[in-house]
C-alpha atoms as a PDB file:
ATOM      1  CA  UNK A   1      -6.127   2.936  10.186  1.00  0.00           C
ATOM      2  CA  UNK A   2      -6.849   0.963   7.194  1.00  0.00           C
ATOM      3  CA  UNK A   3      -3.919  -1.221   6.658  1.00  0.00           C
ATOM      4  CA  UNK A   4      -4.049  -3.101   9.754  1.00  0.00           C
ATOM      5  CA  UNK A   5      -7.758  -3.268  10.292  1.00  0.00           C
ATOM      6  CA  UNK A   6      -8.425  -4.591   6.424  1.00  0.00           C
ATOM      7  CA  UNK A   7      -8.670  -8.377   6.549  1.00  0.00           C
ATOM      8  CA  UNK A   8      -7.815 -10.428   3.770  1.00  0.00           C
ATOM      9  CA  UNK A   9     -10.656 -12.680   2.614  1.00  0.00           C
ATOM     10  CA  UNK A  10     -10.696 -15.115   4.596  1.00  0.00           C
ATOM     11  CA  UNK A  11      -8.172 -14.763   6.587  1.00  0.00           C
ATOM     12  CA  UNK A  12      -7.808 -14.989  10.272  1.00  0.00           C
ATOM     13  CA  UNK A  13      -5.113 -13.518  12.878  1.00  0.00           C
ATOM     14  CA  UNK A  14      -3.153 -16.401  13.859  1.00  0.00           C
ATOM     15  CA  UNK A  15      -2.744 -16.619  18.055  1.00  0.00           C
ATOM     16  CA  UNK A  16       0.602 -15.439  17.968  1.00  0.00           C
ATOM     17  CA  UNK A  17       2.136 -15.335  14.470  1.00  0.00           C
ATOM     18  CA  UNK A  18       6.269 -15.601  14.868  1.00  0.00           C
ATOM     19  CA  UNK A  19       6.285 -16.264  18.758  1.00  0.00           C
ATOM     20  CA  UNK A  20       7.906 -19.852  18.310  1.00  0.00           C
ATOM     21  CA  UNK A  21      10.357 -17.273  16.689  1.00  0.00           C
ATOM     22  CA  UNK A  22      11.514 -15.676  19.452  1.00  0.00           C
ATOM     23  CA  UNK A  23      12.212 -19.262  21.121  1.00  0.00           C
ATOM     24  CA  UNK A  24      14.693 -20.030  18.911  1.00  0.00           C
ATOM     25  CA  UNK A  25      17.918 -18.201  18.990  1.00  0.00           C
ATOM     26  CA  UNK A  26      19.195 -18.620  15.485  1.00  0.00           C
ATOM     27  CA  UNK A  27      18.323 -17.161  11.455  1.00  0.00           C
ATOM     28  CA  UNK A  28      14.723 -18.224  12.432  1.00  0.00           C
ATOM     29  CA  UNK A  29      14.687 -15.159  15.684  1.00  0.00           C
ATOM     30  CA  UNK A  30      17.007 -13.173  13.242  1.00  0.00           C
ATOM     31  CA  UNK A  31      14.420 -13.336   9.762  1.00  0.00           C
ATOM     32  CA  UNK A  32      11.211 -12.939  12.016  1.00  0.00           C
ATOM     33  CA  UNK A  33       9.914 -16.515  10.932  1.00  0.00           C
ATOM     34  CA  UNK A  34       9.063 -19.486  12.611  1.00  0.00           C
ATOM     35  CA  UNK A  35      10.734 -22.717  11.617  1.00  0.00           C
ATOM     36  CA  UNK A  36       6.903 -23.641  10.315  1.00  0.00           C
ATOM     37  CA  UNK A  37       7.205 -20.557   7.710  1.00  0.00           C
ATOM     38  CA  UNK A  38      11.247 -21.638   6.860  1.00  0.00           C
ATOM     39  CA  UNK A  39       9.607 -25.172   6.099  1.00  0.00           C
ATOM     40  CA  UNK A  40       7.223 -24.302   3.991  1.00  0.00           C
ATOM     41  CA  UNK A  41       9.744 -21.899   2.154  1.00  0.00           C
ATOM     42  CA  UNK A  42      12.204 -23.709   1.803  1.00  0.00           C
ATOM     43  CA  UNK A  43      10.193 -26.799   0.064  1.00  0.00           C
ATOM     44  CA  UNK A  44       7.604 -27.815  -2.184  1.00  0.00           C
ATOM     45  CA  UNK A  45       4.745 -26.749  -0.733  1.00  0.00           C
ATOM     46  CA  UNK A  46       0.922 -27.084  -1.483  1.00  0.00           C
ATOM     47  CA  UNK A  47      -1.382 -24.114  -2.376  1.00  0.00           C
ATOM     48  CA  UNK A  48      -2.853 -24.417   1.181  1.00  0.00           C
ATOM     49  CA  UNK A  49       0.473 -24.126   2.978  1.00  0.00           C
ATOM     50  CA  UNK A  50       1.444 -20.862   0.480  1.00  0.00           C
ATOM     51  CA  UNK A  51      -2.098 -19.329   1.436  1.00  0.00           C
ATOM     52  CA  UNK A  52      -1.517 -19.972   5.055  1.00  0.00           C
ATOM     53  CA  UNK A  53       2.438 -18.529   4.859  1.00  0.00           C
ATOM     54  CA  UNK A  54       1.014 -15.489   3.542  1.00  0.00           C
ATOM     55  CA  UNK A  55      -1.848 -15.114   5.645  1.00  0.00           C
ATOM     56  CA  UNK A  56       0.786 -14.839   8.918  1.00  0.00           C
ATOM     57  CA  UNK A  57       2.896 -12.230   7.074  1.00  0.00           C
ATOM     58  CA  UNK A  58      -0.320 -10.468   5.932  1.00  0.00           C
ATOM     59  CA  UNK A  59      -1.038  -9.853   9.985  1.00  0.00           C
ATOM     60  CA  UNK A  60       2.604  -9.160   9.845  1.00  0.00           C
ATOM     61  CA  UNK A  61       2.082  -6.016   7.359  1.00  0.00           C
ATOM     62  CA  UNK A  62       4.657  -7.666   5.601  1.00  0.00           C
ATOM     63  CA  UNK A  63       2.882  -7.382   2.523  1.00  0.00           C
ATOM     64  CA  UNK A  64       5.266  -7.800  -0.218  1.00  0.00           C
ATOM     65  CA  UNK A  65       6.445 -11.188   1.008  1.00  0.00           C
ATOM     66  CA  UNK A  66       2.384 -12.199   1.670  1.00  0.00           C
ATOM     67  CA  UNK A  67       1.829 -10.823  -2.012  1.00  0.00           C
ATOM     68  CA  UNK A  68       4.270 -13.337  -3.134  1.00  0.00           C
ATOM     69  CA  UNK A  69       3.283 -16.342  -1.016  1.00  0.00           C
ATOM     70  CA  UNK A  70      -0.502 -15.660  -2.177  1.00  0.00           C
ATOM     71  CA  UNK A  71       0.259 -15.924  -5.563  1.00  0.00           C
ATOM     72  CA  UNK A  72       2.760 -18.936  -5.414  1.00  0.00           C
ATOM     73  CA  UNK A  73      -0.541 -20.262  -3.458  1.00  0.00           C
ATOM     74  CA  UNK A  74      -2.569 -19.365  -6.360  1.00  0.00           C
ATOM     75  CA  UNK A  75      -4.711 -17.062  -4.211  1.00  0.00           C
ATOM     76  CA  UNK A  76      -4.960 -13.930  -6.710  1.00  0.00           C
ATOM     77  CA  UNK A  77      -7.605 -11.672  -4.507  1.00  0.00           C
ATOM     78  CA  UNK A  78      -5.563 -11.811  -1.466  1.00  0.00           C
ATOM     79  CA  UNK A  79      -2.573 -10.985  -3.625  1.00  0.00           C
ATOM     80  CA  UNK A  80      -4.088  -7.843  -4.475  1.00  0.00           C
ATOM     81  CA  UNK A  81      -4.883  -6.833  -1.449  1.00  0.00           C
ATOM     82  CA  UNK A  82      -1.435  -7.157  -0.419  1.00  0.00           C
ATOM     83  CA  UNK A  83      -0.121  -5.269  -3.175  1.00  0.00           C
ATOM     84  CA  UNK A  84      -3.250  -2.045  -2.141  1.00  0.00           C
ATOM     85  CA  UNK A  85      -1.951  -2.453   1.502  1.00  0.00           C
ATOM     86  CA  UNK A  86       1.492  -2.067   0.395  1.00  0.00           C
ATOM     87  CA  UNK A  87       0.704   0.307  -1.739  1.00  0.00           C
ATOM     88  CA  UNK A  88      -1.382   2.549   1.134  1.00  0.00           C
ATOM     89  CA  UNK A  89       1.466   1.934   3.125  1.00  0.00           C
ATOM     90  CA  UNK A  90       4.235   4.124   0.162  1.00  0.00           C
ATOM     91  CA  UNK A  91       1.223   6.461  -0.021  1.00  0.00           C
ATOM     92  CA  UNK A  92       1.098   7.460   3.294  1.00  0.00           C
ATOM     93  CA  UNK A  93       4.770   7.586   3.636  1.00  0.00           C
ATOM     94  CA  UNK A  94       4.839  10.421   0.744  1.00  0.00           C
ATOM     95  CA  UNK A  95       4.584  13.591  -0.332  1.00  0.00           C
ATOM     96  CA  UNK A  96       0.924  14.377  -1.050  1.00  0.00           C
ATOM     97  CA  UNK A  97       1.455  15.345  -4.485  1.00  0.00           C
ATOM     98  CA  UNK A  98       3.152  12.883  -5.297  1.00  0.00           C
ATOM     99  CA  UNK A  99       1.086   9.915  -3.360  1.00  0.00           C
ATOM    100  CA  UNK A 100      -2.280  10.673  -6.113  1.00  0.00           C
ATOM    101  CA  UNK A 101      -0.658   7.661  -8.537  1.00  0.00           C
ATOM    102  CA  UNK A 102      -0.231   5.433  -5.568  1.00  0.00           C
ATOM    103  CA  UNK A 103      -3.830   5.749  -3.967  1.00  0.00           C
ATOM    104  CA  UNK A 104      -5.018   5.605  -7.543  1.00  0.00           C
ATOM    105  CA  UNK A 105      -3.513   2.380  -8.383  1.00  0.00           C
ATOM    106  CA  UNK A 106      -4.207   0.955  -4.399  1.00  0.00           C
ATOM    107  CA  UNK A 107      -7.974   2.583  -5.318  1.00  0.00           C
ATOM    108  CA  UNK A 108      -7.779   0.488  -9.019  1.00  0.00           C
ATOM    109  CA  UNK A 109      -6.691  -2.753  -6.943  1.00  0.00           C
ATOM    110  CA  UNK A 110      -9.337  -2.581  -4.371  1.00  0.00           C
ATOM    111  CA  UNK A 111     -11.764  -2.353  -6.893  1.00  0.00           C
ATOM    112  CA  UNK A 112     -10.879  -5.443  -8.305  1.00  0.00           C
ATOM    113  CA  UNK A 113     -11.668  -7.217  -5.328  1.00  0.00           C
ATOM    114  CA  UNK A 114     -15.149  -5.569  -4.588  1.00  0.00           C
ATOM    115  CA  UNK A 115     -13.107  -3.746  -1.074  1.00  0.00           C
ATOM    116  CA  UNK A 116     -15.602  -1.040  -2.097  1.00  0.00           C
ATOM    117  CA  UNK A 117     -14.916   0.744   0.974  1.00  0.00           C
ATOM    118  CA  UNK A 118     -11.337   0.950   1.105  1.00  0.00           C
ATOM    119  CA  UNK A 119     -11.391   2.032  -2.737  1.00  0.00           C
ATOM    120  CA  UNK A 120     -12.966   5.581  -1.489  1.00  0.00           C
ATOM    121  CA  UNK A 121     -11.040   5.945   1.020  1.00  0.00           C
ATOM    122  CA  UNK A 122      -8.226   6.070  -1.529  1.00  0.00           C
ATOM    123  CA  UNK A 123     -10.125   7.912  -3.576  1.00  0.00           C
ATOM    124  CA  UNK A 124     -10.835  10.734  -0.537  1.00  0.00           C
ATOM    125  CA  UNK A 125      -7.263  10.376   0.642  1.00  0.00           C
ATOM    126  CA  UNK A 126      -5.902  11.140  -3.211  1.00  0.00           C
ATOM    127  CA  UNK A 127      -8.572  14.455  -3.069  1.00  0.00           C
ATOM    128  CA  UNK A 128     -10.890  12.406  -5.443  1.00  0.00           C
ATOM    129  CA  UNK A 129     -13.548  13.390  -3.323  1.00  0.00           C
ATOM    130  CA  UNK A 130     -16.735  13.268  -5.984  1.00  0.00           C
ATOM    131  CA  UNK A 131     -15.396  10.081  -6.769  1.00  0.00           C
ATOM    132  CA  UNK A 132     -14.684   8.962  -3.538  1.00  0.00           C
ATOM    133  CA  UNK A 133     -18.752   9.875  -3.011  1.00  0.00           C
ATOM    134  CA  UNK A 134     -20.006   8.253  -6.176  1.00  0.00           C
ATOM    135  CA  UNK A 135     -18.185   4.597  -4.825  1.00  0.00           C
ATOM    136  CA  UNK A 136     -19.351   5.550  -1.025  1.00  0.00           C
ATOM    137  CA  UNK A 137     -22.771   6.045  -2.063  1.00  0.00           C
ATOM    138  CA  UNK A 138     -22.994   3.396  -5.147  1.00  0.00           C
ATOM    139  CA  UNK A 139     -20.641   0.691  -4.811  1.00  0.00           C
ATOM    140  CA  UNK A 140     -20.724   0.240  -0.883  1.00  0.00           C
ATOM    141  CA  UNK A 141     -23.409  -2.155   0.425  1.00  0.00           C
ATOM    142  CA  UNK A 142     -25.022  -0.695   2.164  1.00  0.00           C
ATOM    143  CA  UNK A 143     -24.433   2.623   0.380  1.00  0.00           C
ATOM    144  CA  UNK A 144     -22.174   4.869   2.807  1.00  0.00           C
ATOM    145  CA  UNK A 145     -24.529   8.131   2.567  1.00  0.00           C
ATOM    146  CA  UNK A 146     -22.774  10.244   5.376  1.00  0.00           C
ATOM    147  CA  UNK A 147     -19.230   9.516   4.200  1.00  0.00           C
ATOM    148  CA  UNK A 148     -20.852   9.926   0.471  1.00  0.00           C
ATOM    149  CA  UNK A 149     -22.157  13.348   1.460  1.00  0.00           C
ATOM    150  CA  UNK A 150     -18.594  14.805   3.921  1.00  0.00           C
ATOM    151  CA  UNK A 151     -17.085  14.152   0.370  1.00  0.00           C
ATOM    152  CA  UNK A 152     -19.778  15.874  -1.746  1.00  0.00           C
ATOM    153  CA  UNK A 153     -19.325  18.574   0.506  1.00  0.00           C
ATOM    154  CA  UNK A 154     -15.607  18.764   0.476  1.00  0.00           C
END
């Protein structure tokens, strides 16, 4: 399943993201966040505390909100991942005509941050499947040669 199993650079599954959550019987339990994530959001907060906000609603797949926290954390690669894994997420949740734009432009973002890998799979998963090959067997270190060649051969 690639959303879930694609880390962010750099980041690392917290313990138990949101179980001090459950703990606490008010908007925290209600929203899903724990007070530490309401005190970062509701102040000032340094780059570091944005980063590590978005990191726990990255493991979350709550990508959108982790898009936003990256960039108010001025963390522009994680961003984009976010926005890919969000955007794999619509894709696989539509029609498969109409998903091509949205594993193109996950495909475009991946790219962008050298996640060579999950780029052809949105590539194969859009029907791209000579380009899904050419990134398999080009981009991907080290080069991908029997996924390069199922998609040759598709």
């Amino acid at each position: 399943m690639q959303g879930s199993s694609t880390a962010a650079a750099g980041l690392h599954k917290p313990a138990a993201a949101g179980a001090s959550a459950a703990a606490h019987g008010s908007l925290v339990s209600v929203c899903g966040l724990s007070p530490e994530l309401l005190h970062v959001l509701r102040t000032s907060s340094s780059n570091d505390e944005w980063r590590r906000v978005g990191e726990e609603l990255f493991w979350e797949q709550k990508y959108e909100r982790a898009e936003s926290c990256f960039r108010r954390g001025g963390d522009e690669a994680n961003a984009k991942l976010c926005r890919a894994e969000h955007l794999v997420l619509l894709a696989k949740s539509t029609e498969p005509g109409e998903a091509v734009s949205l594993w193109c432009a996950a495909c475009q973002l991946y790219k962008q941050i050298k996640r060579w890998e999950q780029a052809g799979n949105c590539l194969q998963s859009a029907g791209m499947f000579h380009q899904a090959a050419d990134v398999f067997r080009g981009q991907c270190r080290p080069p991908l040669w029997a996924r390069a060649a199922a998609c040759y051969t598709t």
